[in-house]
C-alpha atoms as a PDB file:
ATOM      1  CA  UNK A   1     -72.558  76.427 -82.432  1.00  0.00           C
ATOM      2  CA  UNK A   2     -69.980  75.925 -79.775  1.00  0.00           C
ATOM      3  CA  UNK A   3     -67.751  73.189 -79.883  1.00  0.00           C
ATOM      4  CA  UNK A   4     -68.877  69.945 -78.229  1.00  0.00           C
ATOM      5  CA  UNK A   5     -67.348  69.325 -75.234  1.00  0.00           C
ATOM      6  CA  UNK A   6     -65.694  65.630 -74.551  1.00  0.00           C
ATOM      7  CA  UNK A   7     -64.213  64.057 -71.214  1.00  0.00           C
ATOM      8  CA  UNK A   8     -60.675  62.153 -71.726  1.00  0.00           C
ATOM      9  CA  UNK A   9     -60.831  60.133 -68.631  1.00  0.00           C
ATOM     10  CA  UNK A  10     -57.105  60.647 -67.614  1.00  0.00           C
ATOM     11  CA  UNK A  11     -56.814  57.501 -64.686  1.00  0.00           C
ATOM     12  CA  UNK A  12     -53.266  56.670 -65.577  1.00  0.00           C
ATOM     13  CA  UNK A  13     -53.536  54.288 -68.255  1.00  0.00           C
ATOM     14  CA  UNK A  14     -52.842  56.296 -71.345  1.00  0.00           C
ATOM     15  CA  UNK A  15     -51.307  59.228 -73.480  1.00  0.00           C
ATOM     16  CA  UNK A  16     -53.517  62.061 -72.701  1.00  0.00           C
ATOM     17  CA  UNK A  17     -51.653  64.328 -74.091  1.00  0.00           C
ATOM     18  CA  UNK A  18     -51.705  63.267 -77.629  1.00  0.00           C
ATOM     19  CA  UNK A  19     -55.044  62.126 -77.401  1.00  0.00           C
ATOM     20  CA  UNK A  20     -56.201  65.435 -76.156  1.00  0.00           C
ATOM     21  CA  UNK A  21     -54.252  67.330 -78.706  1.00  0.00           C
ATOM     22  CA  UNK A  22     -55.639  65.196 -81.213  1.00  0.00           C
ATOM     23  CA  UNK A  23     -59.593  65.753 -80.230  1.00  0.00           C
ATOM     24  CA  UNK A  24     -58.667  69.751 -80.210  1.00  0.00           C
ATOM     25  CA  UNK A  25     -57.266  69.361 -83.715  1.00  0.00           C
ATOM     26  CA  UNK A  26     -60.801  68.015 -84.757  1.00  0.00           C
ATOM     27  CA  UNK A  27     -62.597  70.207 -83.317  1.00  0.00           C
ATOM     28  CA  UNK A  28     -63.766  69.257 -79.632  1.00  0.00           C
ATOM     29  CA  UNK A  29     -63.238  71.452 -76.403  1.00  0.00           C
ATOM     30  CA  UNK A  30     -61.363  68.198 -74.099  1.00  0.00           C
ATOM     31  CA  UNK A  31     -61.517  68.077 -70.017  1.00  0.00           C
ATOM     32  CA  UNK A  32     -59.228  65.870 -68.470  1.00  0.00           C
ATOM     33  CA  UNK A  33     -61.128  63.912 -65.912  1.00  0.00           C
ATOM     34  CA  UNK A  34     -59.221  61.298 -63.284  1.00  0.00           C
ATOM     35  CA  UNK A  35     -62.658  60.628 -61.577  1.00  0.00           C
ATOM     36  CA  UNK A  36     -66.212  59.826 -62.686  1.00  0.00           C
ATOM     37  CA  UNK A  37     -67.586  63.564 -61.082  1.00  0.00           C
ATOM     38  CA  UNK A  38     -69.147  65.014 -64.183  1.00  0.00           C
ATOM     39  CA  UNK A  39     -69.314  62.767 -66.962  1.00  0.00           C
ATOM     40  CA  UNK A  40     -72.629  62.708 -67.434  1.00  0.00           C
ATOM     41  CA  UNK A  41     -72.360  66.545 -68.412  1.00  0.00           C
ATOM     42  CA  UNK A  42     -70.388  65.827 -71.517  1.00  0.00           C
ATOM     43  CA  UNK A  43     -71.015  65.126 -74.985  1.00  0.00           C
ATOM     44  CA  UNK A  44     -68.922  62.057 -74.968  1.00  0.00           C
ATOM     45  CA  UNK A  45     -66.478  60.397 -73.170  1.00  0.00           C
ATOM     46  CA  UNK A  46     -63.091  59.309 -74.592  1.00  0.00           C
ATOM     47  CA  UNK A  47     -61.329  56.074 -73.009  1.00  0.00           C
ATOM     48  CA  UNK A  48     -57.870  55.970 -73.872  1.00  0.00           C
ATOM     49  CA  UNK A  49     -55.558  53.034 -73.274  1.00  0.00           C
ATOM     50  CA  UNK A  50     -51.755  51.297 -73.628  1.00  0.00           C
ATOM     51  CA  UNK A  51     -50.469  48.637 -71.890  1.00  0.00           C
ATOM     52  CA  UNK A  52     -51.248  45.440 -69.960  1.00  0.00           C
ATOM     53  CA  UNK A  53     -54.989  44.658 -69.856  1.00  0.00           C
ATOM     54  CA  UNK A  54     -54.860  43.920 -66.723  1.00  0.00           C
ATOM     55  CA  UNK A  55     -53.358  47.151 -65.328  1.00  0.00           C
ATOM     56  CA  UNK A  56     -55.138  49.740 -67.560  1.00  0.00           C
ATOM     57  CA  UNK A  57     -58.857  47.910 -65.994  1.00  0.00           C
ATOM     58  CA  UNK A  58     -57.685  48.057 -62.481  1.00  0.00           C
ATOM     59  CA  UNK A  59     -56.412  51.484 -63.005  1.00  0.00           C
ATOM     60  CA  UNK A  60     -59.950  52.457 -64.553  1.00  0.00           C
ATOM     61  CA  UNK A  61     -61.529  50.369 -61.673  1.00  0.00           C
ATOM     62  CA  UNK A  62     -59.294  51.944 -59.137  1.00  0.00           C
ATOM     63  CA  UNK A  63     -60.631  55.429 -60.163  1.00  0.00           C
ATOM     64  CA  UNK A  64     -64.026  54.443 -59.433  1.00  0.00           C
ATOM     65  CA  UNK A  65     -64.899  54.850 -63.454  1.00  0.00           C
ATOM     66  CA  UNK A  66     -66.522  50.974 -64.119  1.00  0.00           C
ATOM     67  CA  UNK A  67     -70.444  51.988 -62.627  1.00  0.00           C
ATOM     68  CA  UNK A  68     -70.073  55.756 -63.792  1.00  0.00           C
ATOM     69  CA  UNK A  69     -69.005  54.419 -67.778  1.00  0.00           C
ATOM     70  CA  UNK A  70     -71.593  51.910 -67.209  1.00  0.00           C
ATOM     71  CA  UNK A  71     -73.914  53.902 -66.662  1.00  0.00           C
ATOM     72  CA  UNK A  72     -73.549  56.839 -69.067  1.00  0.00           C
ATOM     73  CA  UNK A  73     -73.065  53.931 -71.881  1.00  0.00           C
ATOM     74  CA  UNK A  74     -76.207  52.666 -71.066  1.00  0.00           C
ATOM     75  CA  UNK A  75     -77.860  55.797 -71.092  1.00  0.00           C
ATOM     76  CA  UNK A  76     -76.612  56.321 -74.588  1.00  0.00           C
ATOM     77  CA  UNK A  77     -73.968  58.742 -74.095  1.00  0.00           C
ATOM     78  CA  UNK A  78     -71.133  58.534 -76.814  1.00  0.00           C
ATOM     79  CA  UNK A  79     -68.145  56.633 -76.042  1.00  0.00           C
ATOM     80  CA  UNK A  80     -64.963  56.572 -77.705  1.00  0.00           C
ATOM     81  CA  UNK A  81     -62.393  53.918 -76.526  1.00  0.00           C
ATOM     82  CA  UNK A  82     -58.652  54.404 -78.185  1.00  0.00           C
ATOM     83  CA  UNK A  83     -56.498  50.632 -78.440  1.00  0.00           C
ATOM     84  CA  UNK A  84     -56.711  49.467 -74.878  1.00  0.00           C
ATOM     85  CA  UNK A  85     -59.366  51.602 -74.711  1.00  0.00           C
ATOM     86  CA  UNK A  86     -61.238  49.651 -77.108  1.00  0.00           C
ATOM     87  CA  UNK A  87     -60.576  45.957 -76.029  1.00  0.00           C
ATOM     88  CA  UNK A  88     -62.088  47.272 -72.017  1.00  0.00           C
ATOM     89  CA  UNK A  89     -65.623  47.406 -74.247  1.00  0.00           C
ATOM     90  CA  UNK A  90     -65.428  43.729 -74.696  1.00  0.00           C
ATOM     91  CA  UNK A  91     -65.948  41.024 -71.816  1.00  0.00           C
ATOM     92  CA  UNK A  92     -62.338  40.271 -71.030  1.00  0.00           C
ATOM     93  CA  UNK A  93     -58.835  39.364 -72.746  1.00  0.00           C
ATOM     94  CA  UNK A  94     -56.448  36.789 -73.404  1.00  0.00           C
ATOM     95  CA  UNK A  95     -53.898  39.104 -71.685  1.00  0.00           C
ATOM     96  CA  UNK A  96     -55.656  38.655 -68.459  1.00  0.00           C
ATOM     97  CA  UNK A  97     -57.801  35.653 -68.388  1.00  0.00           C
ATOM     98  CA  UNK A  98     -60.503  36.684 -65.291  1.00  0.00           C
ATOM     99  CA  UNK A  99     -60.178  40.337 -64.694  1.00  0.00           C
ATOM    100  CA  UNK A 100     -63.568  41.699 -66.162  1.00  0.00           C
ATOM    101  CA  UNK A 101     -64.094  43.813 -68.761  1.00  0.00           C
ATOM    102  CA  UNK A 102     -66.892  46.212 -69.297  1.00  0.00           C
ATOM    103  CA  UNK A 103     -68.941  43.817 -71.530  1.00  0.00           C
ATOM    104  CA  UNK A 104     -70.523  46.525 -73.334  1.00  0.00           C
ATOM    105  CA  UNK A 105     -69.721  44.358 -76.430  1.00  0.00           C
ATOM    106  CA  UNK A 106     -69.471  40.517 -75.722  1.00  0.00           C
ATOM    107  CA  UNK A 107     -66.364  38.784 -76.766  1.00  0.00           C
ATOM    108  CA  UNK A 108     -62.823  38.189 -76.286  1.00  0.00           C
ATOM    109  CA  UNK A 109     -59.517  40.011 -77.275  1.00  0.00           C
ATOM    110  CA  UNK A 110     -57.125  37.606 -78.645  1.00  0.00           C
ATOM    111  CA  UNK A 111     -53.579  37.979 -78.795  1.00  0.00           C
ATOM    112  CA  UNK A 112     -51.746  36.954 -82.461  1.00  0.00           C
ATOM    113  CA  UNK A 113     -50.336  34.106 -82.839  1.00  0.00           C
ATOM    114  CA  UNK A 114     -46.068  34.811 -84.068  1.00  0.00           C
ATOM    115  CA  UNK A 115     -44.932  33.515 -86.851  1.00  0.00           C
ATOM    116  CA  UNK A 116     -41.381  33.682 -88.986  1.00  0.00           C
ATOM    117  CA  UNK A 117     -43.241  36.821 -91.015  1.00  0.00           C
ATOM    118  CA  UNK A 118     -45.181  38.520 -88.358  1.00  0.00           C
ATOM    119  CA  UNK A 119     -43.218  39.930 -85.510  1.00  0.00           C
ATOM    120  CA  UNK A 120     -45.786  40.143 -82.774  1.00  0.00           C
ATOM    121  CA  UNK A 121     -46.524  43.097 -81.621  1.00  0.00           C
ATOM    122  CA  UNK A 122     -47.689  44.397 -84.894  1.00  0.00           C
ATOM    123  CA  UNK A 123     -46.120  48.078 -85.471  1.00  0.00           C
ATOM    124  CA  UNK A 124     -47.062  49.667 -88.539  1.00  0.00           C
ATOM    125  CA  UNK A 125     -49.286  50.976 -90.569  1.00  0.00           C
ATOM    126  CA  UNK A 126     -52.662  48.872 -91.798  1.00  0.00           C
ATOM    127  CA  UNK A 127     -55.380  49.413 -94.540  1.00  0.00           C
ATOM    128  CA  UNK A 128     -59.193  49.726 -93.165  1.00  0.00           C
ATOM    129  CA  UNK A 129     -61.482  48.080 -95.094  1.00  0.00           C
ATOM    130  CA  UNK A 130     -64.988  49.803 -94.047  1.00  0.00           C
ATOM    131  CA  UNK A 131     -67.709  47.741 -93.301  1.00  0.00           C
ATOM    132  CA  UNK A 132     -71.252  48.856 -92.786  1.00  0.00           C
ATOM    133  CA  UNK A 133     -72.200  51.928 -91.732  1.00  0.00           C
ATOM    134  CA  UNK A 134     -70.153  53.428 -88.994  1.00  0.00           C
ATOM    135  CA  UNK A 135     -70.409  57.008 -88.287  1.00  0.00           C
ATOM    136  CA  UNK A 136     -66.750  57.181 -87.695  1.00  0.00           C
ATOM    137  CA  UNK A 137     -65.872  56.415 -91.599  1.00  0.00           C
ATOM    138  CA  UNK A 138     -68.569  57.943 -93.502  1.00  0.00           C
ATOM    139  CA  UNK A 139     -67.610  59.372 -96.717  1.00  0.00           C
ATOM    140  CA  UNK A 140     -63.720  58.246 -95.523  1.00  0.00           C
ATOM    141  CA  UNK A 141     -61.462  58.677 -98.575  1.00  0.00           C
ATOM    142  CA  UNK A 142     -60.364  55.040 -99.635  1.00  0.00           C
ATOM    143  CA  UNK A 143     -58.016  53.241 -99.388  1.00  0.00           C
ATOM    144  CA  UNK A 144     -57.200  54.659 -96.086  1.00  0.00           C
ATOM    145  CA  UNK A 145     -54.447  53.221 -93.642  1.00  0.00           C
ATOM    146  CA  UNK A 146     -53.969  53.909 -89.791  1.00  0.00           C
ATOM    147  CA  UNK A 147     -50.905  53.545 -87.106  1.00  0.00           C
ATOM    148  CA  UNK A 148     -50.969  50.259 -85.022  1.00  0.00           C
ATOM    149  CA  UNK A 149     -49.034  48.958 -82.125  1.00  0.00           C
ATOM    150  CA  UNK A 150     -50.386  46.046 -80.463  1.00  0.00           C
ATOM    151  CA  UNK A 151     -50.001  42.514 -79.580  1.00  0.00           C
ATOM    152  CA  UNK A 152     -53.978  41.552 -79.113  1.00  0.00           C
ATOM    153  CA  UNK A 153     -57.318  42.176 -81.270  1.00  0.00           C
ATOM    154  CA  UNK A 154     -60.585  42.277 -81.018  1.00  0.00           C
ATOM    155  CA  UNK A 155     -61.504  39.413 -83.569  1.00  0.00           C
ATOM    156  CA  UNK A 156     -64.024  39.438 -86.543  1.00  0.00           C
ATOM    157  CA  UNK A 157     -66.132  37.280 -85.038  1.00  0.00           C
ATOM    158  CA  UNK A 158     -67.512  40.113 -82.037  1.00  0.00           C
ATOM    159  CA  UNK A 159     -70.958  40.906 -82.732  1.00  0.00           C
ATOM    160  CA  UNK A 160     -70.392  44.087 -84.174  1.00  0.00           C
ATOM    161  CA  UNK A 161     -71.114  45.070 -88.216  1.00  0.00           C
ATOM    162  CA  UNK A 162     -70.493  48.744 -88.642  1.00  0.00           C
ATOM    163  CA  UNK A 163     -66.518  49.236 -88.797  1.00  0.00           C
ATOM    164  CA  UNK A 164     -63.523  48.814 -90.323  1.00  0.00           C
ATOM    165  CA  UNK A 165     -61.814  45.397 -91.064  1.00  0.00           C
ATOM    166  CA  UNK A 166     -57.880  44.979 -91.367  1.00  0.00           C
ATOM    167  CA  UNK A 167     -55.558  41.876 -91.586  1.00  0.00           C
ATOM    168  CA  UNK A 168     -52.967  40.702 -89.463  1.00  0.00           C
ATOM    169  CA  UNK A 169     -52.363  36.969 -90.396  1.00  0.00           C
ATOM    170  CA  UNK A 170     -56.007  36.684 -89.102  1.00  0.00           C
ATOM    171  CA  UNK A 171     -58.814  39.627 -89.932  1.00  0.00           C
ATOM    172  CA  UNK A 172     -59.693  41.936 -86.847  1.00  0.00           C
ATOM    173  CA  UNK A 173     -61.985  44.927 -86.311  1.00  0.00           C
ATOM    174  CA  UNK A 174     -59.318  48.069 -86.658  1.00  0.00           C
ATOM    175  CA  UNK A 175     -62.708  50.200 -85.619  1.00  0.00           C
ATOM    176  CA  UNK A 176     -66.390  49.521 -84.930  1.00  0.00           C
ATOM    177  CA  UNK A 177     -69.833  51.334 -84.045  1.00  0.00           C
ATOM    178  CA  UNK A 178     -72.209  50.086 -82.376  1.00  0.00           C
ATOM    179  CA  UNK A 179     -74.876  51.988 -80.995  1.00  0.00           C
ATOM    180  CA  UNK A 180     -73.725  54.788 -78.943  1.00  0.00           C
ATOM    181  CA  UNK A 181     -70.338  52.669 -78.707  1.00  0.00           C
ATOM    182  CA  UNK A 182     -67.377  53.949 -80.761  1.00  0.00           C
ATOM    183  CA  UNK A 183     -63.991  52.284 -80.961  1.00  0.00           C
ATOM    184  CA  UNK A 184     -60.152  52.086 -82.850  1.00  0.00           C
ATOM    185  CA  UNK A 185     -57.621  49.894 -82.146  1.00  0.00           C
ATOM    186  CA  UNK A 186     -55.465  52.276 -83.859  1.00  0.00           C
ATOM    187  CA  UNK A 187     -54.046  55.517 -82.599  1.00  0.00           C
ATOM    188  CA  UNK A 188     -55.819  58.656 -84.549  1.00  0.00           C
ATOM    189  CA  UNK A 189     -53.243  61.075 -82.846  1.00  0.00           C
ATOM    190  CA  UNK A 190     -50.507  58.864 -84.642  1.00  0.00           C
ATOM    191  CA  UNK A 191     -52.459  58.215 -88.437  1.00  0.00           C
ATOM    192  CA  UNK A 192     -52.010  61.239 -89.800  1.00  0.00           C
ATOM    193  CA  UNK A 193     -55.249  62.876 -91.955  1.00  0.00           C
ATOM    194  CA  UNK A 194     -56.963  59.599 -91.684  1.00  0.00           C
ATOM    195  CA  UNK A 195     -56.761  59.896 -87.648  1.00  0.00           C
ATOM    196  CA  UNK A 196     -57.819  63.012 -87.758  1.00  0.00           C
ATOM    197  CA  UNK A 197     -60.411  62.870 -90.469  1.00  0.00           C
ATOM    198  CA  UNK A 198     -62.182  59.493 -87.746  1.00  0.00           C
ATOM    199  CA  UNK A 199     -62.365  62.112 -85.276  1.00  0.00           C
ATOM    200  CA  UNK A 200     -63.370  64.634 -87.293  1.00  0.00           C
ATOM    201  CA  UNK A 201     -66.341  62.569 -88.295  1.00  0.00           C
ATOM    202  CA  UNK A 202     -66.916  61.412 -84.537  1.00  0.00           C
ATOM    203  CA  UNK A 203     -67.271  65.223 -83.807  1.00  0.00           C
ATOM    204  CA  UNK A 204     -69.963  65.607 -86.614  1.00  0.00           C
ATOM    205  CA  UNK A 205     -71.659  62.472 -86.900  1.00  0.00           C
ATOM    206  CA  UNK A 206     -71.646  61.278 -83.340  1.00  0.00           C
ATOM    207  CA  UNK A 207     -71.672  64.326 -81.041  1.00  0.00           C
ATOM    208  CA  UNK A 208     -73.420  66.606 -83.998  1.00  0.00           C
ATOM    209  CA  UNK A 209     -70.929  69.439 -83.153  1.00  0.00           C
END
């Protein structure tokens, strides 16, 4: 069986680089895309992410990707969104109250709230406490910890069960599953044999390659 084949959208808004490394570490052939032309051939589609809210979705919307990911998500193709990546599933963020999301998961990103303890952004590494039944941590050796750097979260309350649970002064998904919809806060490329081991299991579980 050949390896499954994955499109990194590449629209200026993340570390390709690392993340494509990463995916080829675990098994998946990558193709750098900067425009929606072919997606639909893939076996998934990876949305990476860092930075302002705002500027990562009107990069993404700016590359004509919204309708395209849309689409293909509601179609059931496999998505994988990386930190930023992640929060443009959800409605829309603190960090940019009005600019759209894809609301492929309803909710809010909320930023943490600083206090004497917490220096905000959080940078470091975080225990997943699995939750459900998410493809992307089956059989996951416990306890397992992943790389963060971030300053807003998608909260516990997002209707989402399948995932992973962490704690920064408030609990917040550090990775959920839902449906064909695949997502980590954290970086994989920077968490080690637990990063790679998530996309690993996205590889196997998810796109059965």
């Amino acid at each position: 069986m050949s390896a499954p084949e994955v499109a990194l959208l590449d629209y200026g808004a993340g570390n390709v680089r690392s993340a494509a490394r990463a995916l080829e570490r675990a098994g998946m052939r990558v193709r750098l895309t900067a425009t929606p032309d072919g997606l639909e051939d893939a076996a998934g589609i990876v949305i990476p992410g860092q930075g302002h809210f705002r500027q990562v979705m009107e990069a993404f919307d700016a590359a004509g990707l919204r309708d395209p990911v849309l689409a293909a998500a509601r179609a059931g193709q496999p998505i994988l969104g990386i930190c930023v990546g992640m929060q443009l599933l959800l409605t829309g963020s603190e960090e940019a109250p009005g600019v759209p999301g894809l609301d492929l998961v309803p909710g809010q990103v909320r930023r943490f709230t600083p206090a004497p303890e917490r220096k905000v952004p959080q940078m470091g590494w975080n225990a997943l406490e699995p939750h459900g039944d998410s493809p992307l941590l089956r059989g996951l050796p416990t306890p397992a910890h992943a790389y963060f750097v971030h300053s807003y979260y998608v909260p516990e309350d997002v209707p989402v069960t399948d995932g992973a649970l962490t704690t920064f002064g408030v609990a917040f998904w550090a990775a959920f599953s839902a449906g064909n919809l695949h997502a980590t806060q954290f970086h994989p490329e920077k968490s080690g044999a637990v990063g790679l081991g998530i996309l690993n299991r996205f590889r196997q579980h998810v796109l059965n390659g």
